[in-house]
Protein backbone atom coordinates (compact mmCIF):
# COMPACT_ATOMS: atom_id res chain seq x y z
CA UNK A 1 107.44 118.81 86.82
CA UNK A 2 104.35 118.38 84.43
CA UNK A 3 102.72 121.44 83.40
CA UNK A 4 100.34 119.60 80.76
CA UNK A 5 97.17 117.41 81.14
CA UNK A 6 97.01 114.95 78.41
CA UNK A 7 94.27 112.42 77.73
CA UNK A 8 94.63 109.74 80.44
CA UNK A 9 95.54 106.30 78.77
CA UNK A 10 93.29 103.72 79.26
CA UNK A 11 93.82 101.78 82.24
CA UNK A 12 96.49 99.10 82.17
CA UNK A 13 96.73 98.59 85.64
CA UNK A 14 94.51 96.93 88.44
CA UNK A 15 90.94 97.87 88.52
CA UNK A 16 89.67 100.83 90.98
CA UNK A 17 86.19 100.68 90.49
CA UNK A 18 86.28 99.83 94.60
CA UNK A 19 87.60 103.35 95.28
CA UNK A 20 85.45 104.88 93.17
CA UNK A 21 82.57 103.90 95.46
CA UNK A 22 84.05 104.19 98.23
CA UNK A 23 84.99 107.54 98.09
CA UNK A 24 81.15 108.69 96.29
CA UNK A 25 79.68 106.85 99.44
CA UNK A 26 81.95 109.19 101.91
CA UNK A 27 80.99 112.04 100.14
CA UNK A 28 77.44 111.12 100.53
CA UNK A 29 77.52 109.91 103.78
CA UNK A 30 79.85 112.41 106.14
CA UNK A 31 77.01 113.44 108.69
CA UNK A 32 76.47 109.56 109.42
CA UNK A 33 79.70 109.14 110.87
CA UNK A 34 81.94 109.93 113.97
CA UNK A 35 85.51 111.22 113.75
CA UNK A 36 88.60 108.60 114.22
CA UNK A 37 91.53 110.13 116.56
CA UNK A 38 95.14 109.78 116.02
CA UNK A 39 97.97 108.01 117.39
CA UNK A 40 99.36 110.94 119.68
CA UNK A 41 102.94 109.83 119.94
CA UNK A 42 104.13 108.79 116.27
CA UNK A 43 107.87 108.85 116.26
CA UNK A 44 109.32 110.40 113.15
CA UNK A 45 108.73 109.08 109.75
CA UNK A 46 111.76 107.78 108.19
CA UNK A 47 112.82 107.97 104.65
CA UNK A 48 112.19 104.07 104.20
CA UNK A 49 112.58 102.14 101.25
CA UNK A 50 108.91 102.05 99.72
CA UNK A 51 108.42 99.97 96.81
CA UNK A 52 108.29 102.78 93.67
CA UNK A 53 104.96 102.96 91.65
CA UNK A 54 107.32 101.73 88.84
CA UNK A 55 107.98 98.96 90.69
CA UNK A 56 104.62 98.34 92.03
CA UNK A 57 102.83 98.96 87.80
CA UNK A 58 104.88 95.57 87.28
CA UNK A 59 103.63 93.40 89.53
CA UNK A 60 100.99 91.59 90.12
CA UNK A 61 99.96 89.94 93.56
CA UNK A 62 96.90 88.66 95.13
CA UNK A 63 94.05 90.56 97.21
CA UNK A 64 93.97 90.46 99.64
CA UNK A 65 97.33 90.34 100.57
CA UNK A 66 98.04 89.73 104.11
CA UNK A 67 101.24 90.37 105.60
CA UNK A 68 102.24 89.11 109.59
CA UNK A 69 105.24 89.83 111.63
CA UNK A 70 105.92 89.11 114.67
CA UNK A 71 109.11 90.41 117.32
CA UNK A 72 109.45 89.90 121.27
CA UNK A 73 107.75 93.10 121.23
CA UNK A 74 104.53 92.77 119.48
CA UNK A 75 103.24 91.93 116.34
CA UNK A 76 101.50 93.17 112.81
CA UNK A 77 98.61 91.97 111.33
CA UNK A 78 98.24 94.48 108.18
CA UNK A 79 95.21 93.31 106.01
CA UNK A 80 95.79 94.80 102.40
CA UNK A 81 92.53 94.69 100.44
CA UNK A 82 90.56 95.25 97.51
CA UNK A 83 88.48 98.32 98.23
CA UNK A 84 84.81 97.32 98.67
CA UNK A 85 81.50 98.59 100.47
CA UNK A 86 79.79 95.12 99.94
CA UNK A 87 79.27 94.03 103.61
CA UNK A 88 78.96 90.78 102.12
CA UNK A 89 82.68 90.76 100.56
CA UNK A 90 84.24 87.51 102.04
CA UNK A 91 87.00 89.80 102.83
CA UNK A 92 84.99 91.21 105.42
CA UNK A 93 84.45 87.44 106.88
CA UNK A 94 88.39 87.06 106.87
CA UNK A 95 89.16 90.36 108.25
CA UNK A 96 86.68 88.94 111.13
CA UNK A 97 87.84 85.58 111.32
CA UNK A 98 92.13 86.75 111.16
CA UNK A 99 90.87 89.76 114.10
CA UNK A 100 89.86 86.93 116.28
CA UNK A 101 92.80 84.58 115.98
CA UNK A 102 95.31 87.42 115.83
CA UNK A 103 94.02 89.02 119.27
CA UNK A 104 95.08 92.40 118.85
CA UNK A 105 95.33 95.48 121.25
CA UNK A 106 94.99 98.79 118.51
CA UNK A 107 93.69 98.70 115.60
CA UNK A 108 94.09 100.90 112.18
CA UNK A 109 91.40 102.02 109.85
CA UNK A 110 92.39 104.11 106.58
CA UNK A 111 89.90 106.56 107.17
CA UNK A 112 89.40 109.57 109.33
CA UNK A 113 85.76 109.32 109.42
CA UNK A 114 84.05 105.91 110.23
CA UNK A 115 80.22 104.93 110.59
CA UNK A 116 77.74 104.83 112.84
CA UNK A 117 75.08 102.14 113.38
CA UNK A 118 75.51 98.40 112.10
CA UNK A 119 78.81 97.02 110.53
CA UNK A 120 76.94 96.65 107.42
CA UNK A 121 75.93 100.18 107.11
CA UNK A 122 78.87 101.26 107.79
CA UNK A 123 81.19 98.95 105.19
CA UNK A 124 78.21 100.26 102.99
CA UNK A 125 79.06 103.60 103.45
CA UNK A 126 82.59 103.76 104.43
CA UNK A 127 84.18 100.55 102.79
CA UNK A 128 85.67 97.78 104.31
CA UNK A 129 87.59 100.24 106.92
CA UNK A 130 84.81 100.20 108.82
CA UNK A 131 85.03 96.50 110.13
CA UNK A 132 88.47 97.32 111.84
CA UNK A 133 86.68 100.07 113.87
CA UNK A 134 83.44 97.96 114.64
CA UNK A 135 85.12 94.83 115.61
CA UNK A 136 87.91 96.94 118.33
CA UNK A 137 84.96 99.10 119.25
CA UNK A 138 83.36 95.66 120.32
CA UNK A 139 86.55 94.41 121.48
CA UNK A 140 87.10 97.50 123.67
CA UNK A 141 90.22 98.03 121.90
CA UNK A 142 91.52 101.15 121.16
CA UNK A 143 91.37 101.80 116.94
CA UNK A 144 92.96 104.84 115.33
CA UNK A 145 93.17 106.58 111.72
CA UNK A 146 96.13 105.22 109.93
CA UNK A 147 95.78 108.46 108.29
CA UNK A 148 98.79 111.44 108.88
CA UNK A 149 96.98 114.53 110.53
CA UNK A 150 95.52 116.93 108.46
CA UNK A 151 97.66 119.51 109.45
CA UNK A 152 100.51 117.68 109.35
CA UNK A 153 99.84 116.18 105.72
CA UNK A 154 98.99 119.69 104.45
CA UNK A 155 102.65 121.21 105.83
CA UNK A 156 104.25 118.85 104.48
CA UNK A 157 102.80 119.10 100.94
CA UNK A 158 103.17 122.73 100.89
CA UNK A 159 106.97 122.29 101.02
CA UNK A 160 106.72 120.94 97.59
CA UNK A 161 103.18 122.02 96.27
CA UNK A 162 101.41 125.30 96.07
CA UNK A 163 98.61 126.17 97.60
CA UNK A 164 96.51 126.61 94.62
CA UNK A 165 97.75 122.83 93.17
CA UNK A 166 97.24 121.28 96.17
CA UNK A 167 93.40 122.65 97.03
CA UNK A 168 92.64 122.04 93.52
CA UNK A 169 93.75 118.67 93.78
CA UNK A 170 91.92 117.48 97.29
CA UNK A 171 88.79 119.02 95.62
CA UNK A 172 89.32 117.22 92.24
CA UNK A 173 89.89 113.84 93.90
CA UNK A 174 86.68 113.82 95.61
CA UNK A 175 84.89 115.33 92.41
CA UNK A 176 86.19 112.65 90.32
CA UNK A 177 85.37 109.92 92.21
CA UNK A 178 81.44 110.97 91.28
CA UNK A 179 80.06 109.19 87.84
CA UNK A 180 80.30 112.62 84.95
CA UNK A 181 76.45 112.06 84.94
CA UNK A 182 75.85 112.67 88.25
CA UNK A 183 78.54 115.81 89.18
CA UNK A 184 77.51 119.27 89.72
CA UNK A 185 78.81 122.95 90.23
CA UNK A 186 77.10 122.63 93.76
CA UNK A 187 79.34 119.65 94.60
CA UNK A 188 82.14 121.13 93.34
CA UNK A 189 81.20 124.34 95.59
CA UNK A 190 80.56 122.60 98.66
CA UNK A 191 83.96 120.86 98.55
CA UNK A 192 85.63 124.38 98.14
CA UNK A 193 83.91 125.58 101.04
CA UNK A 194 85.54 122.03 102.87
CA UNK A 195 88.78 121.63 102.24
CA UNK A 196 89.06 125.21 101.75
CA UNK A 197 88.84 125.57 105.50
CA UNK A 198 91.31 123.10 106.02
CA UNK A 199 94.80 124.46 107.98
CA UNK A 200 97.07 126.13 105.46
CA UNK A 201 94.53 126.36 102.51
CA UNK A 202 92.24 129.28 103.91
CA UNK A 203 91.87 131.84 101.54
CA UNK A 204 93.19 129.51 98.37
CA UNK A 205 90.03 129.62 96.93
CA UNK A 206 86.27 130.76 97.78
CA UNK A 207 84.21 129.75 94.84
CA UNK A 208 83.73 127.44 91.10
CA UNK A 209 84.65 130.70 89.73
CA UNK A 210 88.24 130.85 91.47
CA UNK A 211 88.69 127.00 90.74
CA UNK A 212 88.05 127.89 86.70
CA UNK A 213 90.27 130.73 86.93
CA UNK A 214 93.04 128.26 88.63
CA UNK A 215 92.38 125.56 86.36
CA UNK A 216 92.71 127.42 83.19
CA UNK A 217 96.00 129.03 84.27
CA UNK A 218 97.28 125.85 85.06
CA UNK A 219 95.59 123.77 82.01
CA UNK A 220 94.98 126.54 79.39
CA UNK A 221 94.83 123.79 76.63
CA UNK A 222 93.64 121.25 78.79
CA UNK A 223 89.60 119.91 79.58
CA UNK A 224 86.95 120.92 81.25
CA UNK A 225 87.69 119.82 85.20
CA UNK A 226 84.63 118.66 84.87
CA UNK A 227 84.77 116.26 82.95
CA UNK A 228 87.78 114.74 84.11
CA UNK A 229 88.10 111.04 85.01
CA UNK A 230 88.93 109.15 88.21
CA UNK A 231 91.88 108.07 86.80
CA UNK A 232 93.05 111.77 87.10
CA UNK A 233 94.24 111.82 90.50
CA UNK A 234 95.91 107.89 90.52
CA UNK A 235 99.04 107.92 91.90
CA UNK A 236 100.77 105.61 90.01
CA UNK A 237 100.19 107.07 86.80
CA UNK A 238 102.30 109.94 85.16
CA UNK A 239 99.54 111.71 82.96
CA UNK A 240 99.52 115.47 84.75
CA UNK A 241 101.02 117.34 87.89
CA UNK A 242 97.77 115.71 89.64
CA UNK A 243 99.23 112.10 88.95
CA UNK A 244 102.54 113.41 90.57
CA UNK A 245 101.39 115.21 93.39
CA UNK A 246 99.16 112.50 94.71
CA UNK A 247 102.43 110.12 94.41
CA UNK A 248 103.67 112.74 96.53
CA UNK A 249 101.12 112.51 99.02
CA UNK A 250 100.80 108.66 98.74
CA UNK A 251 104.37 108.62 99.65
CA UNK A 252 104.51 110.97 102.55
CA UNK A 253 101.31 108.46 103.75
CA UNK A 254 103.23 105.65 103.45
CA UNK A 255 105.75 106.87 105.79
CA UNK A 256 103.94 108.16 108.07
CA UNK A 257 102.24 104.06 107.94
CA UNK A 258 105.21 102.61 109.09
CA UNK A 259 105.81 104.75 111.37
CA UNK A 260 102.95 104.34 113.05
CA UNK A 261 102.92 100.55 113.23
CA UNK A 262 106.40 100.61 114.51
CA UNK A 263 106.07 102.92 117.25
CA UNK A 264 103.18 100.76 118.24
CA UNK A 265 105.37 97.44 118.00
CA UNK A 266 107.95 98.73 119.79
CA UNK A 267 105.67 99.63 122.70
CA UNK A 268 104.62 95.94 122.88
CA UNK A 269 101.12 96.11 121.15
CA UNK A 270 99.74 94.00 118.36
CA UNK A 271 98.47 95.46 115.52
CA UNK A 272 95.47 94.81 113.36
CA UNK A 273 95.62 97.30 110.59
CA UNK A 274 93.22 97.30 106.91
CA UNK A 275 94.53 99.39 104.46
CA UNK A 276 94.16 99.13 100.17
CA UNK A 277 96.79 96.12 99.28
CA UNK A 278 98.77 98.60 97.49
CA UNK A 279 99.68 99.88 100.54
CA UNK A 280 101.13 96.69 101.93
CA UNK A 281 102.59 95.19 99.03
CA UNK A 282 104.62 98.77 98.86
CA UNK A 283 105.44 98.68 102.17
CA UNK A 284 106.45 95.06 103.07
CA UNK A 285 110.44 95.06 102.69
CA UNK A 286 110.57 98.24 105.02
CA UNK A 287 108.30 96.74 107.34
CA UNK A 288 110.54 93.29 107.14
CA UNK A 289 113.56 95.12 107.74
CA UNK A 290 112.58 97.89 110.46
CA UNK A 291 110.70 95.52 112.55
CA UNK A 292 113.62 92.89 112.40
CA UNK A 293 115.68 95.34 114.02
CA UNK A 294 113.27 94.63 116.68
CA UNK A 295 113.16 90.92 117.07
């Protein structure tokens, strides 16, 4: 396990400039939206074959990238794209154009939290997750958080991940995601208070002070948190124990993707889902092989 934070290489992977804004507009934006439910019957996530980071640093592959399967069941539509809150993306006119030919009956979003309003403000605030919810909330189709429960999520990371880690992480990859000149300790505060609250965490830590404390112990030759890049909390990099833990928790999501889409399959529905192409391109020879088994 890493114990030391070294200066993050420059980026030789694909750009995430997308995410960046994505997740600042969230952050700005969380009393203009409305909660997204989950599935309530997921069957149990399986330990599929996911694509390794490894693997996936390698390639290279187009975005979006689409991937359709049908069975005598029900079908998959899973949109992967390039994260974006430009309403006038032509992703977002595919994602329209692919919903209406595809017909589906549930829809996905990778987001708990959606918009309110117009589709526009929404992808502006949101990213492009919010045209899933708009068009099946116009559809009257049911749409759903491809996201695990919190609760769930947060259990399952604390097999492997203490509580202090783990807090300090959630906090750190919102924090990040803000441009250095525009971060504060009041952001940084407010997000402790958050995800603070969050099941299993209560009581991790109550204030800035507690997070410098934390970090130090953790990093005591390491930088300021503050002045940390996005990069920090990638996934498929192998710079820190932040870099590994959100592989962690970007594998445990992945699971808990498929299987969501294939307990909806199975029960005969067809499935729009938008999630970062990452995501897709990761997941596609599991999702070949376990909805096969299905045909």
């Amino acid at each position: 396990m890493h114990t030391d934070l070294v200066p993050v290489r420059p980026a030789a992977d694909r750009p995430r400039a997308g995410r960046i804004a994505v997740a600042a507009a969230l952050a700005a934006c969380y009393g203009c939206s409305v909660g997204l439910e989950s599935y309530p019957d997921v069957q149990p996530a399986v330990n599929a074959p996911i694509m390794s980071y490894t693997e996936y640093n390698d390639l290279q592959h187009p975005e979006p990238f689409i991937l359709r399967i049908d069975n005598h069941a029900g079908g998959l539509l899973y949109f992967g794209s390039r994260h974006t809150t430009n309403p006038d993306d032509a992703q977002i006119d595919s994602i329209r154009r692919l919903w209406m030919e595809f017909q589906p009956t549930v829809a996905l979003a990778e987001a708990r939290r959606s918009g309110r309003g117009s589709m526009a403000g929404a992808i502006r605030s949101f990213g492009e997750s919010a045209a899933p919810v708009f068009l099946a909330r116009s559809a009257d189709v049911p749409v759903y958080t491809f996201e695990p429960p919190l609760d769930l999520e947060i259990s399952t990371m604390l097999r492997t991940w203490s509580r202090e880690r783990l807090l300090t992480f959630y906090v750190l990859r919102s924090y990040t995601a803000r441009a250095a000149t525009r971060r504060a300790d009041g952001q940084a505060a407010e997000l402790i208070r958050e995800r603070g609250r969050w099941p299993g965490l209560v009581g991790t830590m109550e204030s800035v002070k507690d997070m410098d404390s934390i970090w130090h112990r953790e990093f005591p030759a390491g930088p300021d948190w503050r002045t940390l890049p996005w990069q920090s909390t990638w996934p498929n990099r192998d710079d820190s124990w932040l870099n590994a833990l959100s592989a962690d928790l970007n594998r445990f999501r992945d699971q808990y993707m498929l299987a969501l889409i294939t307990t909806l399959v199975q029960k005969g529905e067809r499935v729009f889902a938008v999630v970062g192409s990452s995501h897709v391109v990761m997941q596609e020879a599991a999702l070949r092989d376990m909805l096969a088994a299905n045909r």
